[in-house]
C-alpha atoms as a PDB file:
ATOM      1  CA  UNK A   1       0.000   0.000   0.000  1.00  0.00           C
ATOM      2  CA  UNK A   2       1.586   3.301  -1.292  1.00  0.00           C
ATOM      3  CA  UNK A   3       1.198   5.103   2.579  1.00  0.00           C
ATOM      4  CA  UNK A   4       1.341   8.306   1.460  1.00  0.00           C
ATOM      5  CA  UNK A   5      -2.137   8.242  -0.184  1.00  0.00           C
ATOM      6  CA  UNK A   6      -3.543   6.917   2.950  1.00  0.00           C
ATOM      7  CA  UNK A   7      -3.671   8.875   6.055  1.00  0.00           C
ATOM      8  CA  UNK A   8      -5.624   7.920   8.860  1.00  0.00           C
ATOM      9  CA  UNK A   9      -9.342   9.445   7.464  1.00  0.00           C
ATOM     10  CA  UNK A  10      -8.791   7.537   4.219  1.00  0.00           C
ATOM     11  CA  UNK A  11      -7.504   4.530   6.309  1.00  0.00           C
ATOM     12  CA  UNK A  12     -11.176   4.299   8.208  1.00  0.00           C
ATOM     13  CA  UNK A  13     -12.763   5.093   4.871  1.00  0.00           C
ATOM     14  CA  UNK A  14     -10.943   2.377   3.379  1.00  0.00           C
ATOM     15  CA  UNK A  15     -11.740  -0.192   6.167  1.00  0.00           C
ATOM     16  CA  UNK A  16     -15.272   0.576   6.274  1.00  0.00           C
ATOM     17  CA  UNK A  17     -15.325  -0.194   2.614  1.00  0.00           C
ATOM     18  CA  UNK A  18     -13.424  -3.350   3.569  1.00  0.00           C
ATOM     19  CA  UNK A  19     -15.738  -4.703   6.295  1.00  0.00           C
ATOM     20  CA  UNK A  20     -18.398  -4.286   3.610  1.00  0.00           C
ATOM     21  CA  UNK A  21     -17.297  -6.040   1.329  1.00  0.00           C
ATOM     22  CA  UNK A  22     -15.868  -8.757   4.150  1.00  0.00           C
ATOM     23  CA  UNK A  23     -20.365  -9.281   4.748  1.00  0.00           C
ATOM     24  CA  UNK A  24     -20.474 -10.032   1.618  1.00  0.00           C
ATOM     25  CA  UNK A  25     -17.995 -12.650   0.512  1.00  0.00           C
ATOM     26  CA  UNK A  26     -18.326 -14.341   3.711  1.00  0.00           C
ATOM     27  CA  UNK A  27     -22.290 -14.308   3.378  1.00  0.00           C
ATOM     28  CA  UNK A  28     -21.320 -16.172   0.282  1.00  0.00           C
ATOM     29  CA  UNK A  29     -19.098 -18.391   1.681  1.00  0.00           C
ATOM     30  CA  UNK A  30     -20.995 -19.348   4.147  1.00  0.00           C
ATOM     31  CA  UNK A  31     -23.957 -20.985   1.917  1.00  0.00           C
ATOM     32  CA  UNK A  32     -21.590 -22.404  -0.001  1.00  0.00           C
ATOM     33  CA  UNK A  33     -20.040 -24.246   3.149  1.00  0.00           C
ATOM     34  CA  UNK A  34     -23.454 -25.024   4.581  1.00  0.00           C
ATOM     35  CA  UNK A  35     -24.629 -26.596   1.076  1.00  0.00           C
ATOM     36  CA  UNK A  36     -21.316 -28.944   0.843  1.00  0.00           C
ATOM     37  CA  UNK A  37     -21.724 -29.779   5.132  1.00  0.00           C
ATOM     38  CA  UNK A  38     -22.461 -32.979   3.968  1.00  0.00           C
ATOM     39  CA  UNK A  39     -19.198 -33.877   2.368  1.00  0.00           C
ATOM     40  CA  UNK A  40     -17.559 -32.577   5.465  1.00  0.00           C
ATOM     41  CA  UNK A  41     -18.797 -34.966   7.841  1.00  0.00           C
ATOM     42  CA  UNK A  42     -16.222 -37.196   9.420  1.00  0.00           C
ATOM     43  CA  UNK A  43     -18.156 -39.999   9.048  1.00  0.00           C
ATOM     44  CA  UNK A  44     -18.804 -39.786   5.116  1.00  0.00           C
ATOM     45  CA  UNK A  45     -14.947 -40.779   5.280  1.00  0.00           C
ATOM     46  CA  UNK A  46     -13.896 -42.370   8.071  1.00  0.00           C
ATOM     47  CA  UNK A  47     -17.113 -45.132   8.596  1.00  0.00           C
ATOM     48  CA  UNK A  48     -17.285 -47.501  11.366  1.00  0.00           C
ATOM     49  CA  UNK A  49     -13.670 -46.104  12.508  1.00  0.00           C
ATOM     50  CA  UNK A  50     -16.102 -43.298  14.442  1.00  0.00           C
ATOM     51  CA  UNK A  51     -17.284 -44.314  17.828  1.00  0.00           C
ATOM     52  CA  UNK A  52     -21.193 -44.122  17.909  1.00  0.00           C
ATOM     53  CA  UNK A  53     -24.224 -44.161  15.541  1.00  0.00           C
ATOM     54  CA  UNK A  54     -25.016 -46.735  12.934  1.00  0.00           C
ATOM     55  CA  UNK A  55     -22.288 -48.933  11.486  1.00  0.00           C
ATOM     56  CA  UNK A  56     -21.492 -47.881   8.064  1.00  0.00           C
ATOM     57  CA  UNK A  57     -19.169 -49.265   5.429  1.00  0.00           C
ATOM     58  CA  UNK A  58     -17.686 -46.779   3.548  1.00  0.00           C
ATOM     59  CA  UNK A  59     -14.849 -47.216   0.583  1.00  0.00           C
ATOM     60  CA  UNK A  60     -11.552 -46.291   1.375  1.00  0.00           C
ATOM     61  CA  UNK A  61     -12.142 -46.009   4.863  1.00  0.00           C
ATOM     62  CA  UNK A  62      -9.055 -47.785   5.781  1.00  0.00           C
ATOM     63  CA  UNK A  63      -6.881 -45.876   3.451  1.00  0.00           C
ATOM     64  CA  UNK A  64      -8.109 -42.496   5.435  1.00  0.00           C
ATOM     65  CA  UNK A  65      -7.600 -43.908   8.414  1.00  0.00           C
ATOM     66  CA  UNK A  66      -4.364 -44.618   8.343  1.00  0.00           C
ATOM     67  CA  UNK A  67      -3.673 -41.341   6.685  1.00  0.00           C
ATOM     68  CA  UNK A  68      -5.263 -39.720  10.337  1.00  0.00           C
ATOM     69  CA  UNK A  69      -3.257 -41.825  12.357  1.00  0.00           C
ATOM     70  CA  UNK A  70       0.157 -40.998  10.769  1.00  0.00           C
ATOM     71  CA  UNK A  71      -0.700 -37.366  10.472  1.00  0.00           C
ATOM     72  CA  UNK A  72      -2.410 -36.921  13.976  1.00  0.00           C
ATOM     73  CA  UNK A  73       1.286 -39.221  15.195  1.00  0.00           C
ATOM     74  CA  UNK A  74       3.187 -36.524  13.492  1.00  0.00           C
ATOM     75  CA  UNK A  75       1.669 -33.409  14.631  1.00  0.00           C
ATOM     76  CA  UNK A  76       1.125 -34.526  18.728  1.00  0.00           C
ATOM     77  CA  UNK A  77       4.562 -36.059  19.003  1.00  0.00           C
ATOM     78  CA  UNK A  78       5.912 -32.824  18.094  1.00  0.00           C
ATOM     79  CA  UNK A  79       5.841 -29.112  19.945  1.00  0.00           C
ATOM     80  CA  UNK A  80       4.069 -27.583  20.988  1.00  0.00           C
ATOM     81  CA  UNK A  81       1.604 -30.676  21.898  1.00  0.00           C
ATOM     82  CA  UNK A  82       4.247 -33.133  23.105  1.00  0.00           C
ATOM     83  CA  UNK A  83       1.693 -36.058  23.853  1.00  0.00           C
ATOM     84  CA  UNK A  84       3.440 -39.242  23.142  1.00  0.00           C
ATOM     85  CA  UNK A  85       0.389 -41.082  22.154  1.00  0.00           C
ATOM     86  CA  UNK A  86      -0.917 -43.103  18.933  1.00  0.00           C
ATOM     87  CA  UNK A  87      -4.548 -43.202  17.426  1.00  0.00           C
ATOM     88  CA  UNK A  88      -6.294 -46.206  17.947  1.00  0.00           C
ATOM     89  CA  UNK A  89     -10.011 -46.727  16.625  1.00  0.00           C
ATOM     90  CA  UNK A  90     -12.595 -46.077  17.399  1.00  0.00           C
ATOM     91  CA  UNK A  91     -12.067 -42.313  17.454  1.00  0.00           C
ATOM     92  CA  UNK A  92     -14.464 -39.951  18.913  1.00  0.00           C
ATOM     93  CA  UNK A  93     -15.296 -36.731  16.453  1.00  0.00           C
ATOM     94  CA  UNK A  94     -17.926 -34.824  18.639  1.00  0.00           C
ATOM     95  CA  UNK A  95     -18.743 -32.208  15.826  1.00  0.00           C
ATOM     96  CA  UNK A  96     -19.652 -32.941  12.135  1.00  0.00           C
ATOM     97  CA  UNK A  97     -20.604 -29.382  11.576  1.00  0.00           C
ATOM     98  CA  UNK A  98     -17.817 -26.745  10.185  1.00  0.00           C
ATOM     99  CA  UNK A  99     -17.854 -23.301  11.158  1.00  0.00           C
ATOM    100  CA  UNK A 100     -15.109 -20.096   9.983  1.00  0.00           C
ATOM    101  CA  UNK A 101     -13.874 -17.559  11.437  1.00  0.00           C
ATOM    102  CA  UNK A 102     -11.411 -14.629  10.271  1.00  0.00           C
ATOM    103  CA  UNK A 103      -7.823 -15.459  10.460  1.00  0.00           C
ATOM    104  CA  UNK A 104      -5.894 -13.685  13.064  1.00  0.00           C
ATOM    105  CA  UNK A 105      -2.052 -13.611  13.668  1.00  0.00           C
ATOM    106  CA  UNK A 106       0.250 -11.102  15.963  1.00  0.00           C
ATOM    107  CA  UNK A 107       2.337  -8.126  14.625  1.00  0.00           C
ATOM    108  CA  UNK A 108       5.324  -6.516  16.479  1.00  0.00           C
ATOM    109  CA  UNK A 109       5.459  -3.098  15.982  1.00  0.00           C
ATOM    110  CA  UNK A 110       7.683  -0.288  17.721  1.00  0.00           C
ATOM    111  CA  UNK A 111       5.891   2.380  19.729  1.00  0.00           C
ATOM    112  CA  UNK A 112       7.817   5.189  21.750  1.00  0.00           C
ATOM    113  CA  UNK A 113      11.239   2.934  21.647  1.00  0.00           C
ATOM    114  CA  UNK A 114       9.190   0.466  22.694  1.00  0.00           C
ATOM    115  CA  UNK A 115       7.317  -2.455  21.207  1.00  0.00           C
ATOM    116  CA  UNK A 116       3.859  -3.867  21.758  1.00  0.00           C
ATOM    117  CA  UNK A 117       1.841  -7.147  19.929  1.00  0.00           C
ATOM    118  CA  UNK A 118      -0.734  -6.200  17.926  1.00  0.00           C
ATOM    119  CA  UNK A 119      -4.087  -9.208  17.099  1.00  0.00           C
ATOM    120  CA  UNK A 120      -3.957  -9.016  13.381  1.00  0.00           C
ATOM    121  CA  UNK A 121      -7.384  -9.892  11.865  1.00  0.00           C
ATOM    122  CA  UNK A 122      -7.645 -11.010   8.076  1.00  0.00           C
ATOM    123  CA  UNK A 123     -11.186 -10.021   7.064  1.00  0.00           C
ATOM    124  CA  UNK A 124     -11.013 -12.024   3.638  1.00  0.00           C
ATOM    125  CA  UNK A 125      -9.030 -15.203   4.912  1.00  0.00           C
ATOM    126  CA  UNK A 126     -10.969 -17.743   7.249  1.00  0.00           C
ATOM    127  CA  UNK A 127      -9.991 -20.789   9.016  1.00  0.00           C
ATOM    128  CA  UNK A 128     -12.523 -23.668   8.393  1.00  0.00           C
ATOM    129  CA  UNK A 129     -12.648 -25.402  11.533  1.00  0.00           C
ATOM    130  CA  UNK A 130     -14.970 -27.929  13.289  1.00  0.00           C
ATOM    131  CA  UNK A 131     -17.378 -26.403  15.136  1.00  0.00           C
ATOM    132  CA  UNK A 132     -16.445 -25.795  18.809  1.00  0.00           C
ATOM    133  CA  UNK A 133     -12.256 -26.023  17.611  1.00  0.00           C
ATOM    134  CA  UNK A 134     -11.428 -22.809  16.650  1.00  0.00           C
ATOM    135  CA  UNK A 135      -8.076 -21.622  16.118  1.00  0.00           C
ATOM    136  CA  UNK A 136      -8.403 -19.028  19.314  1.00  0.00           C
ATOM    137  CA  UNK A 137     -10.024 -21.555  21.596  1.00  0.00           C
ATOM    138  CA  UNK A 138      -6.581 -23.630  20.466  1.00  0.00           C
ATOM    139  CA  UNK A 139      -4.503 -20.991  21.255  1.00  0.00           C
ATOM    140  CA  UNK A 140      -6.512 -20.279  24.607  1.00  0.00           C
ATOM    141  CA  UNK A 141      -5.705 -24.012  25.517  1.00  0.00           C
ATOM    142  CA  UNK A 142      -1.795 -24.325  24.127  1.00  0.00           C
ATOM    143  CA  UNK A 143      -1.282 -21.304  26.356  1.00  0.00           C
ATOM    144  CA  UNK A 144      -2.849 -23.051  29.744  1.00  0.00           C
ATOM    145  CA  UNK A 145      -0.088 -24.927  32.049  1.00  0.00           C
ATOM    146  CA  UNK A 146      -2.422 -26.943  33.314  1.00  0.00           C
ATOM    147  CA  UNK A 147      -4.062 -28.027  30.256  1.00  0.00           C
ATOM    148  CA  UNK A 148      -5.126 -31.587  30.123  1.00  0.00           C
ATOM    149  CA  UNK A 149      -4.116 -33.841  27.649  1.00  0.00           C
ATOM    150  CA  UNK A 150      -7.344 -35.557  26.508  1.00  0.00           C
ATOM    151  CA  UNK A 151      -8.323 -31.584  25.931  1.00  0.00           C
ATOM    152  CA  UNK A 152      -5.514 -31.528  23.876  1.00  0.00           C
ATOM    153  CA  UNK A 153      -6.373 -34.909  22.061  1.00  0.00           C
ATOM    154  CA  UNK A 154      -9.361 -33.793  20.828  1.00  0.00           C
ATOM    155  CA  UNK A 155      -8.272 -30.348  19.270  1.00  0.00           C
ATOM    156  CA  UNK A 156      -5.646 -31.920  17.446  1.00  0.00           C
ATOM    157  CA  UNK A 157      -7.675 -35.218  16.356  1.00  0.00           C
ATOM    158  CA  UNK A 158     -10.387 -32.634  14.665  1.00  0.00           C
ATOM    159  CA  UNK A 159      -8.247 -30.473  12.698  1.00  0.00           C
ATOM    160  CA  UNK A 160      -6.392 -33.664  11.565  1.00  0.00           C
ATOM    161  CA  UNK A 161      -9.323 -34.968  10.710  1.00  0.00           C
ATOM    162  CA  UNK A 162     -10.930 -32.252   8.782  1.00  0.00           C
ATOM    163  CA  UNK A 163      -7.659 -32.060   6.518  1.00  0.00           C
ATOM    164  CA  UNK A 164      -7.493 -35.827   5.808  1.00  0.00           C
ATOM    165  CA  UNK A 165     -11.697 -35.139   5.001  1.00  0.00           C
ATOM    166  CA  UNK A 166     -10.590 -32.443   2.706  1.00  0.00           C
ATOM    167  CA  UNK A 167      -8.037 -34.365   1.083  1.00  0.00           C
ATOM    168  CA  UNK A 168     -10.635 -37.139   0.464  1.00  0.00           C
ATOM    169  CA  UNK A 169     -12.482 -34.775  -1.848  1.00  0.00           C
ATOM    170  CA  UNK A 170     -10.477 -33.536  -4.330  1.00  0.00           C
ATOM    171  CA  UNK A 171     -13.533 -31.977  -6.180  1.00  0.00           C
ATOM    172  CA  UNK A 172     -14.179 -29.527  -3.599  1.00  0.00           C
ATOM    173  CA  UNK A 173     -11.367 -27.055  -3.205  1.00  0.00           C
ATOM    174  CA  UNK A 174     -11.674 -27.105  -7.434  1.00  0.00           C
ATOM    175  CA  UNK A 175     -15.389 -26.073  -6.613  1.00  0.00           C
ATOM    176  CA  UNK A 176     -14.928 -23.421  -4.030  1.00  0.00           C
ATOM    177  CA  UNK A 177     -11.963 -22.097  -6.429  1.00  0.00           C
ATOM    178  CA  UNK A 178     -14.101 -21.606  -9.289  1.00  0.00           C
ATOM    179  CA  UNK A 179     -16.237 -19.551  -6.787  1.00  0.00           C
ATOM    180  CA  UNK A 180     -13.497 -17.494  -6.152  1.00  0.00           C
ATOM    181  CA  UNK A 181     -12.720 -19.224  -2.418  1.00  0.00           C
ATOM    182  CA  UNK A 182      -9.393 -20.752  -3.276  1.00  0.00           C
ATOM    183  CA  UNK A 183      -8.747 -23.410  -0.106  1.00  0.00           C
ATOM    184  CA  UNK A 184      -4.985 -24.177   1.379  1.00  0.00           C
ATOM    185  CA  UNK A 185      -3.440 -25.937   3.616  1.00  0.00           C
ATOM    186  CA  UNK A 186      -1.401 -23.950   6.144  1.00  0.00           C
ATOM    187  CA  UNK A 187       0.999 -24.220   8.905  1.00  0.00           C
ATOM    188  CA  UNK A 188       1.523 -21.584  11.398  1.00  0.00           C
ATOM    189  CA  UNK A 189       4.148 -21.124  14.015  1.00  0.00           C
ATOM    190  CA  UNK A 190       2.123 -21.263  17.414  1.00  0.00           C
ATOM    191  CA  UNK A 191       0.470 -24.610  16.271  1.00  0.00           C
ATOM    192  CA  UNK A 192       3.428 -26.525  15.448  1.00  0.00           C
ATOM    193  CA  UNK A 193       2.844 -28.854  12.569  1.00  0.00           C
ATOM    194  CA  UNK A 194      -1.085 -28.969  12.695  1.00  0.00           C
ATOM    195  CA  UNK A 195      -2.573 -28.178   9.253  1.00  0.00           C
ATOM    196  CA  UNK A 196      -4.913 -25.706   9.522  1.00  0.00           C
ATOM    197  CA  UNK A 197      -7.430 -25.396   6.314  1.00  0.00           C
ATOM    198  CA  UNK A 198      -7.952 -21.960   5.203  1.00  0.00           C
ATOM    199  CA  UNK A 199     -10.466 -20.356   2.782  1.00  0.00           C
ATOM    200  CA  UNK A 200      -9.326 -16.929   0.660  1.00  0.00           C
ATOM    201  CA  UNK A 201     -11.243 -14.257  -1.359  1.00  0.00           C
ATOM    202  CA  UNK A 202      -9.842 -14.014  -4.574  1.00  0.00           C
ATOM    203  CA  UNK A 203      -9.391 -10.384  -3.270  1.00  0.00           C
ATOM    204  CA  UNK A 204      -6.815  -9.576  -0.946  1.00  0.00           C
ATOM    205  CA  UNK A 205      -5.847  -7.458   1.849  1.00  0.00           C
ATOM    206  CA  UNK A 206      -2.788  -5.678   3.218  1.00  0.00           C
ATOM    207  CA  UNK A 207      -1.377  -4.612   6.267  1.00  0.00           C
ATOM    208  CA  UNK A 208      -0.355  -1.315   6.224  1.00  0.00           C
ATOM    209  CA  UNK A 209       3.219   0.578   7.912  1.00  0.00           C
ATOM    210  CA  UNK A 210       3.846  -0.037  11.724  1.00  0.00           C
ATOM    211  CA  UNK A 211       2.965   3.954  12.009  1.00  0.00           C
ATOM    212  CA  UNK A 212      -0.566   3.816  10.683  1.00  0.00           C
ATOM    213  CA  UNK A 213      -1.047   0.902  12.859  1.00  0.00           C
ATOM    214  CA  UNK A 214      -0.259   2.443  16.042  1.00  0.00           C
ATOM    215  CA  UNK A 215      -2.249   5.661  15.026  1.00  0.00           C
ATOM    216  CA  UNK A 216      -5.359   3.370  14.357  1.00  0.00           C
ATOM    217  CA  UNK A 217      -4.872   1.096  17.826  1.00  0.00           C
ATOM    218  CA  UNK A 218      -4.456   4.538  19.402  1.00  0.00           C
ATOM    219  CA  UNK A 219      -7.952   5.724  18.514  1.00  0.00           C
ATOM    220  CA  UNK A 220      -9.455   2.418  18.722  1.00  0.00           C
ATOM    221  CA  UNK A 221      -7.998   2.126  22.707  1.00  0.00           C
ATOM    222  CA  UNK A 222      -7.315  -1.970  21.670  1.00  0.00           C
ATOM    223  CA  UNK A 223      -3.923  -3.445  20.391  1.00  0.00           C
ATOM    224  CA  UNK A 224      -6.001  -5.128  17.787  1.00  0.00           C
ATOM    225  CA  UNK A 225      -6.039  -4.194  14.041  1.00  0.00           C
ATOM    226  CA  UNK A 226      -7.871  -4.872  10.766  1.00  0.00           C
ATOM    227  CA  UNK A 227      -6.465  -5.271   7.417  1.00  0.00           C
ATOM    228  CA  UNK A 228      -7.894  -3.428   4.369  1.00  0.00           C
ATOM    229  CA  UNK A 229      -8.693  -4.147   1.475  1.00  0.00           C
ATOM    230  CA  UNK A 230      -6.430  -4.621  -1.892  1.00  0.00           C
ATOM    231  CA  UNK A 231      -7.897  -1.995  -3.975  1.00  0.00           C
ATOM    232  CA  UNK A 232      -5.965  -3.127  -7.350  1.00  0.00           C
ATOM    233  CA  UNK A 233      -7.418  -6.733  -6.683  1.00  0.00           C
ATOM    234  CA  UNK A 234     -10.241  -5.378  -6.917  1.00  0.00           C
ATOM    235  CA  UNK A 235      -9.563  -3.027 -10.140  1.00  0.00           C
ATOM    236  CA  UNK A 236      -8.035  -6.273 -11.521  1.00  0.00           C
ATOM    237  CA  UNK A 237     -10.580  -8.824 -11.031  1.00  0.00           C
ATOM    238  CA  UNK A 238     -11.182 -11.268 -13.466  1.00  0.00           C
ATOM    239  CA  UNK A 239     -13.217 -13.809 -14.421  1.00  0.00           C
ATOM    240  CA  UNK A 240     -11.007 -17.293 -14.532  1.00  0.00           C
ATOM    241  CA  UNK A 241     -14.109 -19.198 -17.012  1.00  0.00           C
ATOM    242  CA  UNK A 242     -14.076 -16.391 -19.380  1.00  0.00           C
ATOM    243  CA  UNK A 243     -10.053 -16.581 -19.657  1.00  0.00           C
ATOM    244  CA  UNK A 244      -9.751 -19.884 -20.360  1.00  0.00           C
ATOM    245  CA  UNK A 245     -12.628 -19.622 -23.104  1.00  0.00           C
ATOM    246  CA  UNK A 246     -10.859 -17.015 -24.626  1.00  0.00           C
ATOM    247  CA  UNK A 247      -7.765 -18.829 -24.632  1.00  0.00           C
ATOM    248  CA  UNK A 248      -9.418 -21.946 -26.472  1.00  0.00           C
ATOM    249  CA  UNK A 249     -10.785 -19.609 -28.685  1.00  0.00           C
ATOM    250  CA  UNK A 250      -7.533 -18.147 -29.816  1.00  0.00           C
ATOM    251  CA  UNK A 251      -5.861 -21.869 -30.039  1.00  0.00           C
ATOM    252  CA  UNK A 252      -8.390 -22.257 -32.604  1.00  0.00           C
ATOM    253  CA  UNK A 253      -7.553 -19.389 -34.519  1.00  0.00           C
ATOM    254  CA  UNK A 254     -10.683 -17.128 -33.719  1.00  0.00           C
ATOM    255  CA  UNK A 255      -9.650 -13.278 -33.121  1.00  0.00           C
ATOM    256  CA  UNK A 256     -12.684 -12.298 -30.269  1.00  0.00           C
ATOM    257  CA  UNK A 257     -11.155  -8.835 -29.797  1.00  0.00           C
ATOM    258  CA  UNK A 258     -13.966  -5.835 -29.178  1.00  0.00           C
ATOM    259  CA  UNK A 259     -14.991  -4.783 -32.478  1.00  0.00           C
ATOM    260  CA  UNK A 260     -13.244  -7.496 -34.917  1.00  0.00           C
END
């Protein structure tokens, strides 16, 4: 962001623009994630290796399963979990609903030769969680001494789970792209080597210089801080369908230029 077209009045015009549009994509996303619940749902994948309900045989339900197990191994061996434990089935998933929530992280910046954290939020990047397993109630637990470990279990065996789920549909991050909701796979420092799924807008946002962050948190009264909208994402949207027409039309030799 060029920062000296933004001072701090076109800053809050610029992130009242950006919660706006923030509504609406995740008003968008959210049907879309409610309509494809049903592919979500540990079960659909994982069968009679769930504790509870109805048997059900599902295909490749041993393949997935063994997928969880060495992933789940993986991530609780390892800081900042440190449970030396294996997965054993029957597992217990207590939520088969999803839910998402903005993506936060923590920015450094200097104030008055000092420095202070700042709670980043990401208005057009959510984590896609299992309901009741967010990313802040994981951080709220990783930071408790006296956590217990079957707490602990569970976090980790749901967000494990949901990525192996993921992985089991192939189709569906193509689907959500082509909506413009591209999904990844990401890793963060604080939660060691436990994938967390992520949903994007195909339009970004940016974080603006340490200065107009500490003027913002200073009229706000909270160390806490929204990023704003990309504005040239949005001047350069496109439409991904009509650019891959196009280029099949020009493989075949037909000029669609305005006006030809």
């Amino acid at each position: 962001m060029p920062e000296e077209h933004y001072d701090i009045q076109k800053f809050l015009k610029l992130r009242k623009l950006t919660r706006a549009i923030a509504d609406l994509l995740r008003g968008q996303l959210s049907d879309y994630i409610a309509t494809l619940t049903p592919m979500l749902r540990p079960r659909s994948i994982f069968g009679e290796y769930i504790q509870g309900g109805a048997k059900e045989s599902v295909r490749g339900a041993d393949k997935a399963f063994l997928q969880l197990q060495r992933l789940y191994t993986t991530v609780v061996n390892a800081k900042p979990y440190n449970l030396l434990t294996e997965l054993r089935a029957p597992i217990q998933l207590e939520s088969a609903t999803v839910e998402l929530t903005p993506l936060e992280y923590s920015h450094v910046v200097s104030s008055d030769g000092g420095s202070k954290t700042i709670a980043v939020t990401s208005p057009l990047k959510w984590a896609l969680t299992y309901s009741g397993f967010s990313l802040a109630k994981l951080q709220d637990l990783l930071a408790d001494r006296n956590r217990m470990n079957e707490e602990t279990h569970r976090f980790v065996l749901h967000h494990t789970a949901l990525h192996v789920v993921l992985n089991s549909h192939p189709g569906l991050p193509r689907l959500l792209e082509a909506l413009r909701f591209p999904v990844s796979s990401e890793r963060f420092p604080a939660f060691g080597e436990l994938p967390i799924a992520c949903i994007s807008s195909s339009v970004s946002t940016l974080r603006p210089s340490d200065d107009l962050i500490i003027e913002s948190t200073e009229i706000s009264g909270r160390d806490a801080f929204e990023e704003v909208v990309n504005l040239d994402d949005l001047r350069n949207l496109e439409d991904p369908l009509k650019a891959q027409l196009m280029e099949i039309a020009r493989s075949q030799g037909e000029d669609l230029a305005v006006g030809s």
